[in-house]
N, C-alpha and C. Protein backbone atom coordinates (compact mmCIF):
# COMPACT_ATOMS: atom_id res chain seq x y z
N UNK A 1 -67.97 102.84 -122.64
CA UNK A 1 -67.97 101.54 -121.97
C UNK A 1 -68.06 100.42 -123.02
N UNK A 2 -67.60 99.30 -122.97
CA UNK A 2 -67.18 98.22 -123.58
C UNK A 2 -68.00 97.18 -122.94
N UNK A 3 -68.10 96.14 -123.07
CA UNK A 3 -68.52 94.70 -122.75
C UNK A 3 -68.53 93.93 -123.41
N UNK A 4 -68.05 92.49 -122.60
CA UNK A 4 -67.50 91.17 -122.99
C UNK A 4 -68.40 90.29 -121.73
N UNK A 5 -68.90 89.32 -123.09
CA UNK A 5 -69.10 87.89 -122.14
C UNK A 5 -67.73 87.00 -122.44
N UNK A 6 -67.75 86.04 -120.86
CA UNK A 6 -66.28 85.45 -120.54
C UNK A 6 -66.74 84.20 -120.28
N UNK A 7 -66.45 82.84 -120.74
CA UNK A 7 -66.36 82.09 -120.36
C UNK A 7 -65.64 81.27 -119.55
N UNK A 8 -66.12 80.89 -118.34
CA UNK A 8 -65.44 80.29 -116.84
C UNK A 8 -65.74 79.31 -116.50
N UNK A 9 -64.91 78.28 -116.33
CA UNK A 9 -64.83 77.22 -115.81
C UNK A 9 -64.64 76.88 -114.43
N UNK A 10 -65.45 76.20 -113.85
CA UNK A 10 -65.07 75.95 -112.28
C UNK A 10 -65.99 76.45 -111.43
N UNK A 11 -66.63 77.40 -111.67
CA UNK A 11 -67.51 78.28 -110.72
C UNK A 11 -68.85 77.11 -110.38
N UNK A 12 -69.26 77.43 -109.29
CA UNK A 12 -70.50 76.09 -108.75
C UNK A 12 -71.63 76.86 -107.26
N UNK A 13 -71.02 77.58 -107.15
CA UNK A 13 -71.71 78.10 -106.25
C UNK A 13 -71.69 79.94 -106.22
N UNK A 14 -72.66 80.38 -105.03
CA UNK A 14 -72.48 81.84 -104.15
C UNK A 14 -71.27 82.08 -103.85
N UNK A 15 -70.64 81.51 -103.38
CA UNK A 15 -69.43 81.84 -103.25
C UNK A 15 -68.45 82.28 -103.94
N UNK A 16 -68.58 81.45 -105.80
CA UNK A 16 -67.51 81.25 -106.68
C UNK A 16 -68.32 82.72 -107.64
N UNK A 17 -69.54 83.42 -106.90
CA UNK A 17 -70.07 84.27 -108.19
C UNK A 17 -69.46 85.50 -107.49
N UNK A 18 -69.49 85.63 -105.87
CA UNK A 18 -69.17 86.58 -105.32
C UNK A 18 -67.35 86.89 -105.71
N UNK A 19 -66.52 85.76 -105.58
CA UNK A 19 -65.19 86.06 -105.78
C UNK A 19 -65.03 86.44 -107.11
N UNK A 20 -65.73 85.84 -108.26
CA UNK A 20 -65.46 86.20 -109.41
C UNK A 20 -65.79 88.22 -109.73
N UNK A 21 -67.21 88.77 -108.94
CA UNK A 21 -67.64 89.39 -109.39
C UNK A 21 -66.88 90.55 -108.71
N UNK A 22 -66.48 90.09 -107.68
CA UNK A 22 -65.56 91.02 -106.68
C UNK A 22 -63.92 91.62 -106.95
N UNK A 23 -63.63 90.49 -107.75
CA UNK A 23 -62.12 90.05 -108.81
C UNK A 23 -62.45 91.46 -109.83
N UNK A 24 -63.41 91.29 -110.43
CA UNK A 24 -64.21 92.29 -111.74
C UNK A 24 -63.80 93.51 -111.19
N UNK A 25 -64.20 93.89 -109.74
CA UNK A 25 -64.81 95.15 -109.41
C UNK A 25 -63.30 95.63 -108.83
N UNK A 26 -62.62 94.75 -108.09
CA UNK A 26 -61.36 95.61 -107.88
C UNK A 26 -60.30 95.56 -109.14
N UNK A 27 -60.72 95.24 -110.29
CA UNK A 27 -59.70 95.47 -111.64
C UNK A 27 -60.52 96.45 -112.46
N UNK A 28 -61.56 96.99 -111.58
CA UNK A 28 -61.93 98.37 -112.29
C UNK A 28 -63.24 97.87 -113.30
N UNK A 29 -63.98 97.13 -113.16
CA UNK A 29 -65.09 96.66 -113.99
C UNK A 29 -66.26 96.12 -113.25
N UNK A 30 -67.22 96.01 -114.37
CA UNK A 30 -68.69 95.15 -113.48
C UNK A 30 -69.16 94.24 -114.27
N UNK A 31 -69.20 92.94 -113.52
CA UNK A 31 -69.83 91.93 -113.89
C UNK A 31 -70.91 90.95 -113.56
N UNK A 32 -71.44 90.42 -114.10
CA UNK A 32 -72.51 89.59 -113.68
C UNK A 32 -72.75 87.79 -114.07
N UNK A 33 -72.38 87.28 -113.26
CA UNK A 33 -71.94 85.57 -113.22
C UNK A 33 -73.33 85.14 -113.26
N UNK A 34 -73.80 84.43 -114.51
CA UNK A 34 -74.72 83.39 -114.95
C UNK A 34 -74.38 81.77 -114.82
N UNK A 35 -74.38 81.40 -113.44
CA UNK A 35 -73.88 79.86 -113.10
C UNK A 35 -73.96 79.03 -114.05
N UNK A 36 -75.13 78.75 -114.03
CA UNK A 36 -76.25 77.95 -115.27
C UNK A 36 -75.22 77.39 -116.70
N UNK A 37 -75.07 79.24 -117.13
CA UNK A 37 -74.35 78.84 -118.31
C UNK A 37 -72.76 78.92 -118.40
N UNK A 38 -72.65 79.45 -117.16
CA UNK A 38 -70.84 79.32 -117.11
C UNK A 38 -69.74 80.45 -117.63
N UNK A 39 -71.18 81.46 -117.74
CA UNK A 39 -70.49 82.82 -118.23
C UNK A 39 -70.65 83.94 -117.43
N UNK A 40 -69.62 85.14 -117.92
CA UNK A 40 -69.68 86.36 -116.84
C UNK A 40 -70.09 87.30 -117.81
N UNK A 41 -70.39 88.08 -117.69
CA UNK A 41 -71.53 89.58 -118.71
C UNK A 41 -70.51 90.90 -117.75
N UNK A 42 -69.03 90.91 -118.72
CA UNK A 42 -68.18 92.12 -118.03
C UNK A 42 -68.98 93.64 -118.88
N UNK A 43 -68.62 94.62 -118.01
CA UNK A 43 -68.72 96.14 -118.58
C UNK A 43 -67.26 96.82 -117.70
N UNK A 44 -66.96 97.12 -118.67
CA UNK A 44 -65.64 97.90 -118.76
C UNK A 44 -65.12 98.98 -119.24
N UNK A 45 -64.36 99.71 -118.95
CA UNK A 45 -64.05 100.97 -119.25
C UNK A 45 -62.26 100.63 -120.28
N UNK A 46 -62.62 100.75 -121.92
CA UNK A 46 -61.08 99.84 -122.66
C UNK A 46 -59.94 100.79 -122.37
N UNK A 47 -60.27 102.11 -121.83
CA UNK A 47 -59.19 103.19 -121.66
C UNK A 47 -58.63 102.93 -120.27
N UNK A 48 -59.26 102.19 -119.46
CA UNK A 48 -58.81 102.08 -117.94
C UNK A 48 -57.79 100.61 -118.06
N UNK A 49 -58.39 99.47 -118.51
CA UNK A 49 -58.30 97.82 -118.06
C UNK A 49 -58.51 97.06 -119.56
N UNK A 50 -57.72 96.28 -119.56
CA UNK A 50 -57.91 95.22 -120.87
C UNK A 50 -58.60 94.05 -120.55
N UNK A 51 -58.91 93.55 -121.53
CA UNK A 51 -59.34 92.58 -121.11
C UNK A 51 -58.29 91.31 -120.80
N UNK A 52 -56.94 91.78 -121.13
CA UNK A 52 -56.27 90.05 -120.28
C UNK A 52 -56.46 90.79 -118.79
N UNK A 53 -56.19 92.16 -118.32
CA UNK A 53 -56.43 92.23 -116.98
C UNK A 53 -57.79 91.29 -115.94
N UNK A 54 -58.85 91.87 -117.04
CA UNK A 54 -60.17 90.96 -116.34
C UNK A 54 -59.71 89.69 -116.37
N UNK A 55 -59.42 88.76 -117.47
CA UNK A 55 -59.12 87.78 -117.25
C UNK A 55 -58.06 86.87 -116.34
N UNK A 56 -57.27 87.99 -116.22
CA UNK A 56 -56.28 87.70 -115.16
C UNK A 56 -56.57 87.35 -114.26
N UNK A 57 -57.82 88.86 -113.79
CA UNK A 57 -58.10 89.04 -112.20
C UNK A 57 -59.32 87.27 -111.99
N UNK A 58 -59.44 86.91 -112.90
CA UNK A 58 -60.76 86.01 -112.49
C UNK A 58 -59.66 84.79 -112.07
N UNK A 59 -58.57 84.56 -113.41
CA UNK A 59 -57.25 83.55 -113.17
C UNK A 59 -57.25 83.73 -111.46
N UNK A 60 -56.83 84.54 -111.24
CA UNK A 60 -56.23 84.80 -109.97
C UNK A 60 -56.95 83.94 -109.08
N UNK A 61 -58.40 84.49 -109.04
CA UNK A 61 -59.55 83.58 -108.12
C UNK A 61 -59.44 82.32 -108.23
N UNK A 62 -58.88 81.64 -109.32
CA UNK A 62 -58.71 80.01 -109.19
C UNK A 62 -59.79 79.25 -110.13
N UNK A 63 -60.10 80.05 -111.25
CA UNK A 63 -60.76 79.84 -112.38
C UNK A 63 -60.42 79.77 -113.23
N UNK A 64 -60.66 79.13 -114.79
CA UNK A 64 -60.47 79.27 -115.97
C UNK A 64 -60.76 80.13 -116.89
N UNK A 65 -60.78 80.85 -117.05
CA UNK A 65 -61.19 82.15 -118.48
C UNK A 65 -60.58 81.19 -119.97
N UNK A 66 -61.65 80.37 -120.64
CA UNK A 66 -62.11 79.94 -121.80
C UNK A 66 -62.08 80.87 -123.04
């Protein structure tokens, strides 16, 4: 297992931690959204998912990956 902190722009609420963390989990990873500081704490598997995938999947949600 691998891990990356991600920096995200845009996120402000429960709502924006659940889509982000949910984004994580169906591209095959787990993460954990720190509002406060605007970052995500990914764990990942590098043989399954890359990391532009994670970053993609967060793109997707309507966020910035910094």
């Amino acid at each position: 297992m691998s891990s990356i902190t991600l920096n995200v722009k845009g996120m402000s609420c429960e709502h924006c931690v659940k889509a982000v963390e949910g984004a994580l989990q169906e591209a095959g990873a787990s993460g954990k959204v720190n509002l406060a500081s605007g970052t995500v704490d990914v764990n990942y598997d590098e043989s399954k998912v890359s990391v532009d995938k994670l970053k993609e999947a967060i793109e997707d949600q309507g966020y910035d990956v910094v």
